[in-house]
PDB file of N, CA and C in Angstrom:
ATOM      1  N   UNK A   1       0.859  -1.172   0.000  1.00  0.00           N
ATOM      2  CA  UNK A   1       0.000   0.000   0.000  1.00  0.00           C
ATOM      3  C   UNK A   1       0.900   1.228   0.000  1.00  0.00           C
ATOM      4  N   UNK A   2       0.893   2.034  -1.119  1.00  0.00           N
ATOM      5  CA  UNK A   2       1.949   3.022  -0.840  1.00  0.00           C
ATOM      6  C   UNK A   2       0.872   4.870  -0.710  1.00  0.00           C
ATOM      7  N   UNK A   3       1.251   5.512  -0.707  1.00  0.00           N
ATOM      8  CA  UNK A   3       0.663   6.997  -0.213  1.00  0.00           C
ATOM      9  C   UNK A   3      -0.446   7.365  -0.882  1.00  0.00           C
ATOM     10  N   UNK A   4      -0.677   6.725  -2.034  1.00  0.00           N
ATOM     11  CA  UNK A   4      -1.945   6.892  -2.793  1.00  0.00           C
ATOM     12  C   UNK A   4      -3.156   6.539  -2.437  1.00  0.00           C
ATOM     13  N   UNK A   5      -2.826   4.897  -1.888  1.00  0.00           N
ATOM     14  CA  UNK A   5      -4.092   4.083  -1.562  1.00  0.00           C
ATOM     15  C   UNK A   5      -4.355   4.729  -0.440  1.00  0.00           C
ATOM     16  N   UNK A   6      -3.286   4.996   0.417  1.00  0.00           N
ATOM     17  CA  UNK A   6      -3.803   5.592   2.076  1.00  0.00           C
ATOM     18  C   UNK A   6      -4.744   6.672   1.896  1.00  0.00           C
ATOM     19  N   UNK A   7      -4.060   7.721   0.980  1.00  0.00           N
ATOM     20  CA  UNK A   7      -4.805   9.126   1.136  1.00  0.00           C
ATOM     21  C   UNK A   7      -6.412   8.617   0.201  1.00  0.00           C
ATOM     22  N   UNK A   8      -6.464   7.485  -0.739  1.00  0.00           N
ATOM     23  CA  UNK A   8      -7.988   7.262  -1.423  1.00  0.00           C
ATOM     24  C   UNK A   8      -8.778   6.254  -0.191  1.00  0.00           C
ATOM     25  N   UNK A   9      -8.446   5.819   0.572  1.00  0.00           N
ATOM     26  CA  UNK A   9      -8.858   4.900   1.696  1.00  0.00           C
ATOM     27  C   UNK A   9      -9.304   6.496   3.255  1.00  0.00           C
ATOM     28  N   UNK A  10      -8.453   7.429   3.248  1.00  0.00           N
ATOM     29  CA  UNK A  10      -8.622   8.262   4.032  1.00  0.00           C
ATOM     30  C   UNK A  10     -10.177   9.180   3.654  1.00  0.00           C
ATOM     31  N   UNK A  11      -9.779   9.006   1.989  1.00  0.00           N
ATOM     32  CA  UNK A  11     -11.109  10.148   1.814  1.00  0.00           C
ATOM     33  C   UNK A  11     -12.311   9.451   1.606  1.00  0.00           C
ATOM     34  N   UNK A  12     -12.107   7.785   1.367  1.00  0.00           N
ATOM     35  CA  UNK A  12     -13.354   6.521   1.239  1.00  0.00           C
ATOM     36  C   UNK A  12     -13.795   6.487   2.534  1.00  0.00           C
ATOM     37  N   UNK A  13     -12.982   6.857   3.679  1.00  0.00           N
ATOM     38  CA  UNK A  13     -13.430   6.594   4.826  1.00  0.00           C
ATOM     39  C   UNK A  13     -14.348   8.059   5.751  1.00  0.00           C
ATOM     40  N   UNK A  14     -14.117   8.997   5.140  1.00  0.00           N
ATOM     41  CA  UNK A  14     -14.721  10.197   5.294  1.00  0.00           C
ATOM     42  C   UNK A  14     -13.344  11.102   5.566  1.00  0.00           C
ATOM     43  N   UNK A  15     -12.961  10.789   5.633  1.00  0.00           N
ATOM     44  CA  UNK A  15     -11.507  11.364   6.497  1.00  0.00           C
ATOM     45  C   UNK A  15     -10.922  12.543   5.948  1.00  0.00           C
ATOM     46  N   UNK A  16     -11.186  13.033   4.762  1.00  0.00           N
ATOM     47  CA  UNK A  16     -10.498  14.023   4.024  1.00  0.00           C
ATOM     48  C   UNK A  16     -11.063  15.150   4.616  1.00  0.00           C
ATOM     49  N   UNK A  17     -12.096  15.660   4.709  1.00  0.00           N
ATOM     50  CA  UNK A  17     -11.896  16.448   5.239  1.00  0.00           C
ATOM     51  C   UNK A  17     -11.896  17.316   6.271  1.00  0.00           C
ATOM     52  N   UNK A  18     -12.310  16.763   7.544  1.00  0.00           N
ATOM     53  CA  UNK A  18     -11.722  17.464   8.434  1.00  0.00           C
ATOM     54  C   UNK A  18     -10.161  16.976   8.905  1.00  0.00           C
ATOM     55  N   UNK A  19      -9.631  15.890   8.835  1.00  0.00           N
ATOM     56  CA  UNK A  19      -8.138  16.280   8.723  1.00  0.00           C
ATOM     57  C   UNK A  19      -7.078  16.812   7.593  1.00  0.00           C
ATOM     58  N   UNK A  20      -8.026  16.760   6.531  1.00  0.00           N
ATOM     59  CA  UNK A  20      -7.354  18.179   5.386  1.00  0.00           C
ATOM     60  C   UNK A  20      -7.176  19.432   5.938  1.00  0.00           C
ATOM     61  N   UNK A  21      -8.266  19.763   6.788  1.00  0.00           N
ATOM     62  CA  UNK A  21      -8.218  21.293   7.971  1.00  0.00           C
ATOM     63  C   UNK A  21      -7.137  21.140   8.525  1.00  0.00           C
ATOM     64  N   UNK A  22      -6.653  19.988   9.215  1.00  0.00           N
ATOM     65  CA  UNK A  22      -5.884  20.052  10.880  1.00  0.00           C
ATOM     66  C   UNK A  22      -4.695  19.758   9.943  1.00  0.00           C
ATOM     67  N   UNK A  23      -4.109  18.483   9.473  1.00  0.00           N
ATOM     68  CA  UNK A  23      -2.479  18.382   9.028  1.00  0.00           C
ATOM     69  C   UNK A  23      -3.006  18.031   7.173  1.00  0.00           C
ATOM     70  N   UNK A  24      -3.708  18.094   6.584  1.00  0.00           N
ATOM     71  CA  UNK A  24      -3.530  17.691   4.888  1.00  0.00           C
ATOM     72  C   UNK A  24      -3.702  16.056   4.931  1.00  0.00           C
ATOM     73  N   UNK A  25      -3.957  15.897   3.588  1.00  0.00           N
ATOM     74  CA  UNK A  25      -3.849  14.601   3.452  1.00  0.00           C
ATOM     75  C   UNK A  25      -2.362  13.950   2.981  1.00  0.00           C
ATOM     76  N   UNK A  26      -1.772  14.655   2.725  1.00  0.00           N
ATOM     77  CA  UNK A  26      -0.371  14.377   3.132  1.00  0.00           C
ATOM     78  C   UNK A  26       0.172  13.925   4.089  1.00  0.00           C
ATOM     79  N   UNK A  27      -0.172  14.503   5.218  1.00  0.00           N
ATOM     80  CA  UNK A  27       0.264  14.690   6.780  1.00  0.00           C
ATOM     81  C   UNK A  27       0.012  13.354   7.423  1.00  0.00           C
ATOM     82  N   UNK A  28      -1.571  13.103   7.213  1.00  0.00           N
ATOM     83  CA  UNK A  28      -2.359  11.900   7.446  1.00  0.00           C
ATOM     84  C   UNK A  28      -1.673  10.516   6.528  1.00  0.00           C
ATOM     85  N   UNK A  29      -1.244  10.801   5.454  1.00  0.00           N
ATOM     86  CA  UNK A  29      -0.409   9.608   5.084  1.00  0.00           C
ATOM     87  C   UNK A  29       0.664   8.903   5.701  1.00  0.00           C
ATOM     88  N   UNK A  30       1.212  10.492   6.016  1.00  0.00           N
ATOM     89  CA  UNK A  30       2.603  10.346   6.772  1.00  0.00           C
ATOM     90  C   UNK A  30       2.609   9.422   7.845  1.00  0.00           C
ATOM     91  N   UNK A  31       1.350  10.204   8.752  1.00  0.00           N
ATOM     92  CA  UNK A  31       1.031   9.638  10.177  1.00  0.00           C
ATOM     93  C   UNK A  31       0.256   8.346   9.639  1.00  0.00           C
ATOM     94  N   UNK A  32      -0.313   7.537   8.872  1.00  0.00           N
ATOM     95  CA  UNK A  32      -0.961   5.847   8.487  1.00  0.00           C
ATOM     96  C   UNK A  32       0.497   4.919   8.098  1.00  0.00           C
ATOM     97  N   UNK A  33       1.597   5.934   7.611  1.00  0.00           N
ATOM     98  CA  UNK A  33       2.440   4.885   7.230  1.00  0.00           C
ATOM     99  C   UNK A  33       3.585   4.375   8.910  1.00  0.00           C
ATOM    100  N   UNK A  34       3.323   5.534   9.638  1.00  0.00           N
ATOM    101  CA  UNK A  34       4.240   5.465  10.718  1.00  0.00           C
ATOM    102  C   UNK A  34       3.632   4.705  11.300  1.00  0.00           C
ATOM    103  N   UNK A  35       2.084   4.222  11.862  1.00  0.00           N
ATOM    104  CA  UNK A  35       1.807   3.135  12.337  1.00  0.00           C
ATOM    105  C   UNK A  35       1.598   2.061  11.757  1.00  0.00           C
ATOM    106  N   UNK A  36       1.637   2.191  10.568  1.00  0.00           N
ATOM    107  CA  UNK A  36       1.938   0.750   9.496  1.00  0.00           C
ATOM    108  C   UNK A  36       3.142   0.007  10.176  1.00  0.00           C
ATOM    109  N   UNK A  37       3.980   1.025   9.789  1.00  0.00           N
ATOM    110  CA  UNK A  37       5.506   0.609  10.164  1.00  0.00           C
ATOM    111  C   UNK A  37       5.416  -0.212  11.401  1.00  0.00           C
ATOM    112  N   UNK A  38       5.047   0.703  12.768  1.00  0.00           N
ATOM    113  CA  UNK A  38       4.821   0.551  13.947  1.00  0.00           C
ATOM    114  C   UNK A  38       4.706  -0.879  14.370  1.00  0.00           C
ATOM    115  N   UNK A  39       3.087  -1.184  13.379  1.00  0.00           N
ATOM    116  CA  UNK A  39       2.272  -2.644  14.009  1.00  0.00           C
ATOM    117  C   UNK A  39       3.152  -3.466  12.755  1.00  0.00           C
ATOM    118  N   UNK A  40       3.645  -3.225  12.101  1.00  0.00           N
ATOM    119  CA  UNK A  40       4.499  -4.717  10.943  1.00  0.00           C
ATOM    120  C   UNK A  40       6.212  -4.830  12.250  1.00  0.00           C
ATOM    121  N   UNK A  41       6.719  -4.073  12.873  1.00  0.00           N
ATOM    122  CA  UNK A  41       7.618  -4.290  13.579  1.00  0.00           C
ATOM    123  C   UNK A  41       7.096  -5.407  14.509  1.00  0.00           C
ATOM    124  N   UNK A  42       5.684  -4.842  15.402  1.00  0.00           N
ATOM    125  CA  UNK A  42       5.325  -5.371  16.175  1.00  0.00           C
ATOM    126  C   UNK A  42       4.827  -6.866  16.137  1.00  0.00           C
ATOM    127  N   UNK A  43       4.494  -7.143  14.828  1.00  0.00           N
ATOM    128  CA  UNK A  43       4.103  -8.515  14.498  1.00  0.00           C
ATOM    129  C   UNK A  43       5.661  -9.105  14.063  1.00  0.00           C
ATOM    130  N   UNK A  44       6.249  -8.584  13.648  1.00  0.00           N
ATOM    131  CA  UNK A  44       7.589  -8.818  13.545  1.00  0.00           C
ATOM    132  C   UNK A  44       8.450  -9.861  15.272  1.00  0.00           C
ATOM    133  N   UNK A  45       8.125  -9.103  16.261  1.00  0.00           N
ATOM    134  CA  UNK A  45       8.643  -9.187  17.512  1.00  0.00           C
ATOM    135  C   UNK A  45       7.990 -10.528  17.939  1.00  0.00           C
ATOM    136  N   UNK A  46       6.671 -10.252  17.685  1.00  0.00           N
ATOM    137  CA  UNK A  46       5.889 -11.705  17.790  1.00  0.00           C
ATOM    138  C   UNK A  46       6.048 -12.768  17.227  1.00  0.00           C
ATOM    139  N   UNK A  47       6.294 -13.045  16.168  1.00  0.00           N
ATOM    140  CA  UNK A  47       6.951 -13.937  15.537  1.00  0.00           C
ATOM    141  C   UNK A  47       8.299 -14.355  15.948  1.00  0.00           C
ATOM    142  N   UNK A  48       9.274 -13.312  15.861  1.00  0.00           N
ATOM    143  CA  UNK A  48      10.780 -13.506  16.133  1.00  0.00           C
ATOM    144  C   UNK A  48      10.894 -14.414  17.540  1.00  0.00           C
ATOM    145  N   UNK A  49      10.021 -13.495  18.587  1.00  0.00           N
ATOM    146  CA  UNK A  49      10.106 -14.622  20.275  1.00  0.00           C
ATOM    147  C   UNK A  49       9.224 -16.117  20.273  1.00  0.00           C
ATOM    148  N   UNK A  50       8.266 -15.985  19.307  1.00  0.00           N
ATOM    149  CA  UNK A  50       7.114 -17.062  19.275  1.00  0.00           C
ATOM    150  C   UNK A  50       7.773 -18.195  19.827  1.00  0.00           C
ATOM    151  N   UNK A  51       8.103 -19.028  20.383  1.00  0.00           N
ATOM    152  CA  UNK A  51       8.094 -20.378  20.979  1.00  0.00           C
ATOM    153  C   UNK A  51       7.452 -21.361  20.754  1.00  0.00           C
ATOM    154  N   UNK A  52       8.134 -22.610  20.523  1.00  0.00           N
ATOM    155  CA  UNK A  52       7.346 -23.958  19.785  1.00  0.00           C
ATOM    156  C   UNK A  52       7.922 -24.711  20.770  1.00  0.00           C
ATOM    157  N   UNK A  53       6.739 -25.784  21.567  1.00  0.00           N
ATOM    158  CA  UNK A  53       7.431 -26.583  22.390  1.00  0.00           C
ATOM    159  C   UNK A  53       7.268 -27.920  21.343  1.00  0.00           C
ATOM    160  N   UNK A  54       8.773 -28.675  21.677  1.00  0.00           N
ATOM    161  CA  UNK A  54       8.667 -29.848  20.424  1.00  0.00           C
ATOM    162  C   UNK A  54       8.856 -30.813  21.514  1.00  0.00           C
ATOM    163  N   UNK A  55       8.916 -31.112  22.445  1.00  0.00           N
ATOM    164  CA  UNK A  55       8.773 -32.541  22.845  1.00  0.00           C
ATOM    165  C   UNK A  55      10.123 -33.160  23.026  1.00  0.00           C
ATOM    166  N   UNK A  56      10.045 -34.413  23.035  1.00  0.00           N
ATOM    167  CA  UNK A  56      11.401 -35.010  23.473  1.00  0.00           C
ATOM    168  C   UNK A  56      11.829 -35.677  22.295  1.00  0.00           C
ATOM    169  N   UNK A  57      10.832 -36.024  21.021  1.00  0.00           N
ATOM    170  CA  UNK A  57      11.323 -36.751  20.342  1.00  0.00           C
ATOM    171  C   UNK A  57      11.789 -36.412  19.157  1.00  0.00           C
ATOM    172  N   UNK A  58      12.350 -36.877  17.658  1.00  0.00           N
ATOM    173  CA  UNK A  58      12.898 -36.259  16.835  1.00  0.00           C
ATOM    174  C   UNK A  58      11.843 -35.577  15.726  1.00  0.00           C
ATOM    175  N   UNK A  59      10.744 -36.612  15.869  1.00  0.00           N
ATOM    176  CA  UNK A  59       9.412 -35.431  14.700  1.00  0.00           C
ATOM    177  C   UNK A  59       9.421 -34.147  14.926  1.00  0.00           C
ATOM    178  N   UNK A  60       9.317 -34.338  16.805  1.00  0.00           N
ATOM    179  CA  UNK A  60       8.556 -32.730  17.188  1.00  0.00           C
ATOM    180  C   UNK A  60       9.581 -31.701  16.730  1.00  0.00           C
ATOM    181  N   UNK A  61      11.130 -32.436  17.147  1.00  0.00           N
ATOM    182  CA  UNK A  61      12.484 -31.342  16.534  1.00  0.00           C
ATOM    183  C   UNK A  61      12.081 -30.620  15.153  1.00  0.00           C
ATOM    184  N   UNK A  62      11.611 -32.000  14.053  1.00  0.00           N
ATOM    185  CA  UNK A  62      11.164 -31.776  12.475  1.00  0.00           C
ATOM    186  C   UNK A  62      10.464 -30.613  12.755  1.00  0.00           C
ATOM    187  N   UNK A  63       9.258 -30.989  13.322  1.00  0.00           N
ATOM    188  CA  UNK A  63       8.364 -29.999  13.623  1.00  0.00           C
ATOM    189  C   UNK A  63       8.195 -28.570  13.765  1.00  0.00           C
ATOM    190  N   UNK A  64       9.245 -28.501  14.580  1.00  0.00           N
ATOM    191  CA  UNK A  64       9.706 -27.074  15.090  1.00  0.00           C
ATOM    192  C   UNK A  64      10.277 -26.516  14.108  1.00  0.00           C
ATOM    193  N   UNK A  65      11.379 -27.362  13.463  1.00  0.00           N
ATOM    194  CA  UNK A  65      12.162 -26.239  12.491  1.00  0.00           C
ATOM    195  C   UNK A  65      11.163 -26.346  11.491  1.00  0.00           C
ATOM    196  N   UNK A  66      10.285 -27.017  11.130  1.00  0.00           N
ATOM    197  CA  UNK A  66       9.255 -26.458   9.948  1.00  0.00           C
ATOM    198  C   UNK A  66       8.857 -25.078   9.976  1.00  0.00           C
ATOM    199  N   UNK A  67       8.107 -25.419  11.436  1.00  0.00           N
ATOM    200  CA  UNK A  67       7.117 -24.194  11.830  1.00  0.00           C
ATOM    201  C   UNK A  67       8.185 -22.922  12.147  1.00  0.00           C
ATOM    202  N   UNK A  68       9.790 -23.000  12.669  1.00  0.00           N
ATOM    203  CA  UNK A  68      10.234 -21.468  12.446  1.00  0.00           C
ATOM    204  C   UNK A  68      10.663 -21.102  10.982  1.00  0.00           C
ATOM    205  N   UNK A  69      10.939 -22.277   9.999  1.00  0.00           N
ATOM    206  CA  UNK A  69      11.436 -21.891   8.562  1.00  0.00           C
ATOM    207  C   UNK A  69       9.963 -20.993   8.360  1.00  0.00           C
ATOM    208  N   UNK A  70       8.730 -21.638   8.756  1.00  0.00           N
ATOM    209  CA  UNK A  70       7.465 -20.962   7.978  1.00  0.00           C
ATOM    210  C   UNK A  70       7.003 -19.976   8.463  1.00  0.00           C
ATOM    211  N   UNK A  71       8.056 -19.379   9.786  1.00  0.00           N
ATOM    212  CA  UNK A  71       7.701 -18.233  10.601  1.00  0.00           C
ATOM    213  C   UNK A  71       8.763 -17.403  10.094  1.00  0.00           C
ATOM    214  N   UNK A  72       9.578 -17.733   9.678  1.00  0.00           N
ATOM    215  CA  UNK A  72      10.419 -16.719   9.053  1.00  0.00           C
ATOM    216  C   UNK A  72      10.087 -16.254   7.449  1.00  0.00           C
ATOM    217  N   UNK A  73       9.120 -17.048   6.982  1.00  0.00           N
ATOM    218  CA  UNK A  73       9.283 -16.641   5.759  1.00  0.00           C
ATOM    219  C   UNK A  73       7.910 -15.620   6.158  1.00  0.00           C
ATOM    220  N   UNK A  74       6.783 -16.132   6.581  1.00  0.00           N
ATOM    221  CA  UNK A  74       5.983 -14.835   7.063  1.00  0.00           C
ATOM    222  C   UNK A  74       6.258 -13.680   7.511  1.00  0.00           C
ATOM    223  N   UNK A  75       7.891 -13.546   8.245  1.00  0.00           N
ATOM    224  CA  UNK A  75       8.501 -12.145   8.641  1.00  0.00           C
ATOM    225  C   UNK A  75       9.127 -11.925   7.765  1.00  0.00           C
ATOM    226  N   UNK A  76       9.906 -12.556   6.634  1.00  0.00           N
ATOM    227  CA  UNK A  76      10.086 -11.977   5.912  1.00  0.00           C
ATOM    228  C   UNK A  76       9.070 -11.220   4.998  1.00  0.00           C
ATOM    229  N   UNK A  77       7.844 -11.777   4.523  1.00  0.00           N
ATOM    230  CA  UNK A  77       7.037 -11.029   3.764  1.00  0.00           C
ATOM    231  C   UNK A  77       5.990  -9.666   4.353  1.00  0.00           C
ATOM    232  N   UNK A  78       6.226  -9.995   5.851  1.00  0.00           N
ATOM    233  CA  UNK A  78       6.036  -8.586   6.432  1.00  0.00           C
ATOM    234  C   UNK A  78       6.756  -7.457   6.284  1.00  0.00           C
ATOM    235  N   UNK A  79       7.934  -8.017   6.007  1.00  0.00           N
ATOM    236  CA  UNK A  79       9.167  -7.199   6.418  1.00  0.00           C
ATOM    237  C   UNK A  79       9.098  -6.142   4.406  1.00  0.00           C
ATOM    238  N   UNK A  80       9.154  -7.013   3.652  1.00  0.00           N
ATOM    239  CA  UNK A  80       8.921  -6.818   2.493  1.00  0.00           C
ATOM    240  C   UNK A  80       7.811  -6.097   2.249  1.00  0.00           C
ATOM    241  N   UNK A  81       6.692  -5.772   2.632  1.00  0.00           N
ATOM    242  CA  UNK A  81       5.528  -5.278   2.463  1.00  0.00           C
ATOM    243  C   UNK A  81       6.207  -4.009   2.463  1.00  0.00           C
ATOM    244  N   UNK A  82       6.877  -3.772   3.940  1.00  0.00           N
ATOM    245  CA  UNK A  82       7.133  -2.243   4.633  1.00  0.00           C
ATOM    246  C   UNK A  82       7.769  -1.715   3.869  1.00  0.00           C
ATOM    247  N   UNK A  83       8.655  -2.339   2.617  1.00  0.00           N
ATOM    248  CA  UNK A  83       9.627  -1.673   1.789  1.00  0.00           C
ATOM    249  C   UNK A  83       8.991  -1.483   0.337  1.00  0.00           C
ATOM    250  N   UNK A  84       8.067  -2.089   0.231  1.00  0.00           N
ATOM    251  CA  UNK A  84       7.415  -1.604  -1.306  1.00  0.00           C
ATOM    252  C   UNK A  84       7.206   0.233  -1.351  1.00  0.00           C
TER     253      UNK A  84
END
């Protein structure tokens, strides 16, 4: 989603204009992408600590590294979103 969709999603949502008065729809982009950023870090953090208990035996080991290879590739494509 880059500054376009925000500011056509701001004015779909009613939003244009009374914060066109207070900071522009510029301003308001600015401030949608900084908590974009914000909550993709934050799901970021969640993922990164997430914890998998695998058990004692060698599947659950399998197991685990499945589920962090497939947790990393989900942070990676978070991570990728933030940079389009």
């Amino acid at each position: 989603m880059d500054r376009e969709d925000i500011i056509k999603l701001a004015r779909e949502a009613g939003f244009a204009d009374g914060v066109a008065e207070i900071v522009g729809l510029e301003g308001f982009a600015r401030f949608a992408e900084l908590v974009a950023a914000h909550e993709r870090k934050a799901c970021i953090d969640i993922i990164e600590t997430y914890r998998i208990s695998v058990g004692n035996s060698r599947s659950g080991e399998l197991a685990c590294e499945w589920t962090y290879r497939a947790l990393h590739e989900i942070r990676d494509d978070i991570r990728a979103r933030g940079e389009q």
